[in-house]
N, C-alpha and C. Protein backbone atom coordinates (compact mmCIF):
# COMPACT_ATOMS: atom_id res chain seq x y z
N UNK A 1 293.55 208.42 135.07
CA UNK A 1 292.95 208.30 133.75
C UNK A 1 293.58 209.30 132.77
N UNK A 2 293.72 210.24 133.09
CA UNK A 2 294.22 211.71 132.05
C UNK A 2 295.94 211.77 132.33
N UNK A 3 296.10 211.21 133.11
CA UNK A 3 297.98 210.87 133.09
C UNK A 3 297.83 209.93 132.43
N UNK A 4 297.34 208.38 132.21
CA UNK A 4 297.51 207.61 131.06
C UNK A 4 297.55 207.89 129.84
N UNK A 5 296.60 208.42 129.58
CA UNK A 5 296.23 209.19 128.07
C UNK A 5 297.04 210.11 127.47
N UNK A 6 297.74 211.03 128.21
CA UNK A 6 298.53 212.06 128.19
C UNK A 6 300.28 211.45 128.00
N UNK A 7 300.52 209.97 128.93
CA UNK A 7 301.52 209.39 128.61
C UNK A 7 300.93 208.41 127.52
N UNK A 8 299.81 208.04 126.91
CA UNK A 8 300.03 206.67 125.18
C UNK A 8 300.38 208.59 124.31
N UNK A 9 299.33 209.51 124.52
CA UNK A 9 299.42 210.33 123.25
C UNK A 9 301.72 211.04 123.38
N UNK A 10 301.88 210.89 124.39
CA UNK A 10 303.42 211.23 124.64
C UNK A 10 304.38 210.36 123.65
N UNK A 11 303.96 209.23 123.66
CA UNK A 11 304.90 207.65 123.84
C UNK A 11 303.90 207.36 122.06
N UNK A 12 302.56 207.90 121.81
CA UNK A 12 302.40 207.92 120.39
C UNK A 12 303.25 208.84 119.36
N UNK A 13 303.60 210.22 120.21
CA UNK A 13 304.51 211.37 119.21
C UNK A 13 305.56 210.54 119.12
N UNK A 14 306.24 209.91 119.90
CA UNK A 14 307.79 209.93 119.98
C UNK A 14 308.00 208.84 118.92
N UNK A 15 306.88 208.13 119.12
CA UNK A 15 306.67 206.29 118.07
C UNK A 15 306.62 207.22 116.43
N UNK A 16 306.20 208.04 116.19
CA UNK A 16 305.95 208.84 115.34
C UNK A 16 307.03 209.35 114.86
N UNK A 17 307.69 210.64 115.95
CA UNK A 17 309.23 211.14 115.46
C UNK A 17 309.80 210.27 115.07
N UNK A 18 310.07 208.96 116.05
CA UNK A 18 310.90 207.84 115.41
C UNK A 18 310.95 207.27 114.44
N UNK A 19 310.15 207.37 113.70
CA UNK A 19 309.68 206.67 112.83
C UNK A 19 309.91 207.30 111.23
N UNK A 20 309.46 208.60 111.81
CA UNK A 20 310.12 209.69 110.41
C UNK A 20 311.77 209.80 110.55
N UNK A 21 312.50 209.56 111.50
CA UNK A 21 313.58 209.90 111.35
C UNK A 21 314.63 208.52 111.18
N UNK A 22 313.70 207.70 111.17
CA UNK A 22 314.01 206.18 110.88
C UNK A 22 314.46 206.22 109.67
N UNK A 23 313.50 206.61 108.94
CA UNK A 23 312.65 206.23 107.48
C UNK A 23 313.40 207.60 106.32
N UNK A 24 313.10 208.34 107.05
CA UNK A 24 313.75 209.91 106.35
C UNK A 24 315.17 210.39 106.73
N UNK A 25 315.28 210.64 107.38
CA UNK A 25 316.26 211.10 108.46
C UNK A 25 316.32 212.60 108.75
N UNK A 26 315.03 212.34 108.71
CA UNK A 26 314.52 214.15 109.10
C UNK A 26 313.12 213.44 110.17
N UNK A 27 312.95 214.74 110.54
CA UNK A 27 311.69 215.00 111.76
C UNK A 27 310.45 215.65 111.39
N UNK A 28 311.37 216.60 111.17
CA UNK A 28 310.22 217.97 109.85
C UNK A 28 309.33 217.54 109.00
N UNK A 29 308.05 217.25 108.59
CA UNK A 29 307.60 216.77 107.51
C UNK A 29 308.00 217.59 106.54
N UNK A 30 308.03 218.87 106.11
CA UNK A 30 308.72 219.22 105.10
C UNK A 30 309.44 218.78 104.42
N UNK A 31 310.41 218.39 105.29
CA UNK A 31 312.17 217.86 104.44
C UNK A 31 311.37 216.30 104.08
N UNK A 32 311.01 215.61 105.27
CA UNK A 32 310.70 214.12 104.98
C UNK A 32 309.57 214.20 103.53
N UNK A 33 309.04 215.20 103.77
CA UNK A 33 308.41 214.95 102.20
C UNK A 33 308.88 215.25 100.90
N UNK A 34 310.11 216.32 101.18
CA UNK A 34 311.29 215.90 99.86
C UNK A 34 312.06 214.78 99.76
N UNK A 35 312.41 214.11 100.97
CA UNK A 35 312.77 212.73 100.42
C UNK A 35 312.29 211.64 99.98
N UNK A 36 310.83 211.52 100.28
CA UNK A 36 310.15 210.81 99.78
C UNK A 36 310.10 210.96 98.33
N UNK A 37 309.72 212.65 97.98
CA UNK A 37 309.61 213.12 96.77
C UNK A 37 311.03 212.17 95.69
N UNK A 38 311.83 212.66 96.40
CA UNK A 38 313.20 212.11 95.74
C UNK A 38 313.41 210.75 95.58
N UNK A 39 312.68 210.18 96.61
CA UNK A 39 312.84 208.14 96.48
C UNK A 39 312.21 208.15 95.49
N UNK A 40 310.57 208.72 95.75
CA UNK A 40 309.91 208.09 94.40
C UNK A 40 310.47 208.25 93.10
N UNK A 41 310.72 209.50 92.65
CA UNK A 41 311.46 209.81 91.41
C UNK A 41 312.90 208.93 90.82
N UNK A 42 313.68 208.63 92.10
CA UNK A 42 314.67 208.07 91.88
C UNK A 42 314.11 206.56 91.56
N UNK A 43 312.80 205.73 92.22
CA UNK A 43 312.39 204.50 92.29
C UNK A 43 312.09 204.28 90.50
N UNK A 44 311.13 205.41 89.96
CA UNK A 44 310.40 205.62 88.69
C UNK A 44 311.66 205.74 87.70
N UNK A 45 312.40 205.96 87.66
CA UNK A 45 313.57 206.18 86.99
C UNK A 45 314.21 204.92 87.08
N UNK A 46 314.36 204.40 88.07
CA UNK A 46 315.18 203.05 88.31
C UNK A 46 316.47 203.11 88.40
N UNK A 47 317.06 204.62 88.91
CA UNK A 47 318.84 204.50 88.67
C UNK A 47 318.55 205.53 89.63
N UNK A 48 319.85 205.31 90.94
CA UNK A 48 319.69 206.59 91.69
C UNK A 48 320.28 207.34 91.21
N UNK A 49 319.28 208.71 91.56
CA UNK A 49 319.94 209.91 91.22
C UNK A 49 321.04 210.81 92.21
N UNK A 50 322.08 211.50 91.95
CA UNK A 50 322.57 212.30 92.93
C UNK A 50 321.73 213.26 93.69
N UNK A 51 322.12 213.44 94.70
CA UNK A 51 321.09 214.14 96.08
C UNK A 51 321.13 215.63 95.07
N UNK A 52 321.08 216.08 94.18
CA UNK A 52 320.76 217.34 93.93
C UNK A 52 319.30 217.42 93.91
N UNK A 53 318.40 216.26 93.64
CA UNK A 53 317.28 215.90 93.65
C UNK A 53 315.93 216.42 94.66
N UNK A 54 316.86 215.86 95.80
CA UNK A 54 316.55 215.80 96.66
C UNK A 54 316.25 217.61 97.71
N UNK A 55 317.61 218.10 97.21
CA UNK A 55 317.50 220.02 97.43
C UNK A 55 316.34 220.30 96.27
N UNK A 56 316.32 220.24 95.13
CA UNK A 56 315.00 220.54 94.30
C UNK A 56 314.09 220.46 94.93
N UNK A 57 314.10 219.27 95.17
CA UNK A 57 312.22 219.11 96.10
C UNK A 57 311.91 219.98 97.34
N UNK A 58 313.49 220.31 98.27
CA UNK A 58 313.46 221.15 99.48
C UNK A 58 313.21 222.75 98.76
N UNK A 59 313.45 222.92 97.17
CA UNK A 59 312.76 224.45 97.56
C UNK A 59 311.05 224.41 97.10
N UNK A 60 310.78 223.13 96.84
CA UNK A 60 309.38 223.19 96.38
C UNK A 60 308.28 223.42 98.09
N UNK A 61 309.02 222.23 98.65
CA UNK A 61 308.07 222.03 100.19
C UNK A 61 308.70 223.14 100.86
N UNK A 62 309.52 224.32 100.94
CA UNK A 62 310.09 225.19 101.96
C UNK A 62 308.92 226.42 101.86
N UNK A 63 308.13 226.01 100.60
CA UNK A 63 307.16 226.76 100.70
C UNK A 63 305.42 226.83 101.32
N UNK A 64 305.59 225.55 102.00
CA UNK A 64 304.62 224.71 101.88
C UNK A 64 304.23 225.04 103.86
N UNK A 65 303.19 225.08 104.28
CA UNK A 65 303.20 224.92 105.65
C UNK A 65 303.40 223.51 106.48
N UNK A 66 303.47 223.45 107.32
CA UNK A 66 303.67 222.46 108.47
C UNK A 66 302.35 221.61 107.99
N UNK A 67 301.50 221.84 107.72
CA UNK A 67 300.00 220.96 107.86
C UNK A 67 299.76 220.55 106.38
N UNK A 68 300.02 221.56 105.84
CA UNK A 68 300.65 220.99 104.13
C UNK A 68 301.41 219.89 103.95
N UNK A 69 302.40 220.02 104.46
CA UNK A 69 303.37 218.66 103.95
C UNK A 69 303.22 217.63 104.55
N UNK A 70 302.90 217.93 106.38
CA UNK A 70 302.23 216.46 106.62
C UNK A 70 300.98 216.02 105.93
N UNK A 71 299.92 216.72 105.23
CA UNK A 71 299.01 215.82 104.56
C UNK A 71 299.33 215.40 102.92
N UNK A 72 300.45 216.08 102.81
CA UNK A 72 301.19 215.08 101.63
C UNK A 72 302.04 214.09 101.69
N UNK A 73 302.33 214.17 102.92
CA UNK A 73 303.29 212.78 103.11
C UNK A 73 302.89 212.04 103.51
N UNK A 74 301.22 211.91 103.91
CA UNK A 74 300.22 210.98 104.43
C UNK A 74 299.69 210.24 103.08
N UNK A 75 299.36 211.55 102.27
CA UNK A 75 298.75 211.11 101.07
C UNK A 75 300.23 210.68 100.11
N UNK A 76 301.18 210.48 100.36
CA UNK A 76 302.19 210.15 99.40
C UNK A 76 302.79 208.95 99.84
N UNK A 77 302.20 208.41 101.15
CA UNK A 77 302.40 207.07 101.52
C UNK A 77 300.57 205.92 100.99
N UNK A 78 299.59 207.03 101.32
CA UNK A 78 298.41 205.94 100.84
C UNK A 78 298.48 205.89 99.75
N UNK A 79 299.41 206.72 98.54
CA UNK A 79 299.43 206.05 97.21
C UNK A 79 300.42 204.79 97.04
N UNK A 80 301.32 205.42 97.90
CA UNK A 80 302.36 203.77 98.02
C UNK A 80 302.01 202.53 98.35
N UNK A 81 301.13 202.90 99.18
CA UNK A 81 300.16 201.84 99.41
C UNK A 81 299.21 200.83 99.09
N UNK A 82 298.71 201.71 97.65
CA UNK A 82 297.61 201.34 97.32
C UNK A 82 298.34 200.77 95.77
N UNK A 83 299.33 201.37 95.50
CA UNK A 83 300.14 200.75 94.29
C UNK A 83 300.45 199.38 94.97
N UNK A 84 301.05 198.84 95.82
CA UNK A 84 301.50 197.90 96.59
C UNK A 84 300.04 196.53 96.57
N UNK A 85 298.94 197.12 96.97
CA UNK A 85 297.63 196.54 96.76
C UNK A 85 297.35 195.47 95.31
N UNK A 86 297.46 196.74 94.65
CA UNK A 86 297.22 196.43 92.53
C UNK A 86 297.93 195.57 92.82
């Protein structure tokens, strides 16, 4: 019972890492939440911007903790989300 559980929550992180590094090409929520930062801005603008963008946003989140940026990149996908909805 507790080896099952212990291998979905294993095989849930990794579905997870994968997934940020799919999507971002980072692992870190930090960084993945400057690129997000940077899609959106580049999306709102409508013209990509050069990756200098993208270092801007890395000195904003380098300040930010581990539990910080993952609950902004949670909350910076349920707004994507919910725009997607409208």
């Amino acid at each position: 019972m507790i080896r099952g559980l212990l291998s979905f929550v294993f095989l849930l992180l990794i579905a997870v890492a994968g997934g940020l590094y799919y999507t971002y090409g980072e692992v870190e929520p930090c960084r993945a939440l400057a690129v997000e930062h940077a899609r959106r801005a580049e999306a709102s603008v409508g013209l990509p911007i050069a990756g200098g963008l993208e270092r801007w946003n890395r000195l904003g989140t380098s300040q930010m903790t581990f539990g910080e940026c993952a609950r902004d990149l949670v909350d910076s996908w349920r707004e994507r989300l919910a725009e997607q909805v409208e």
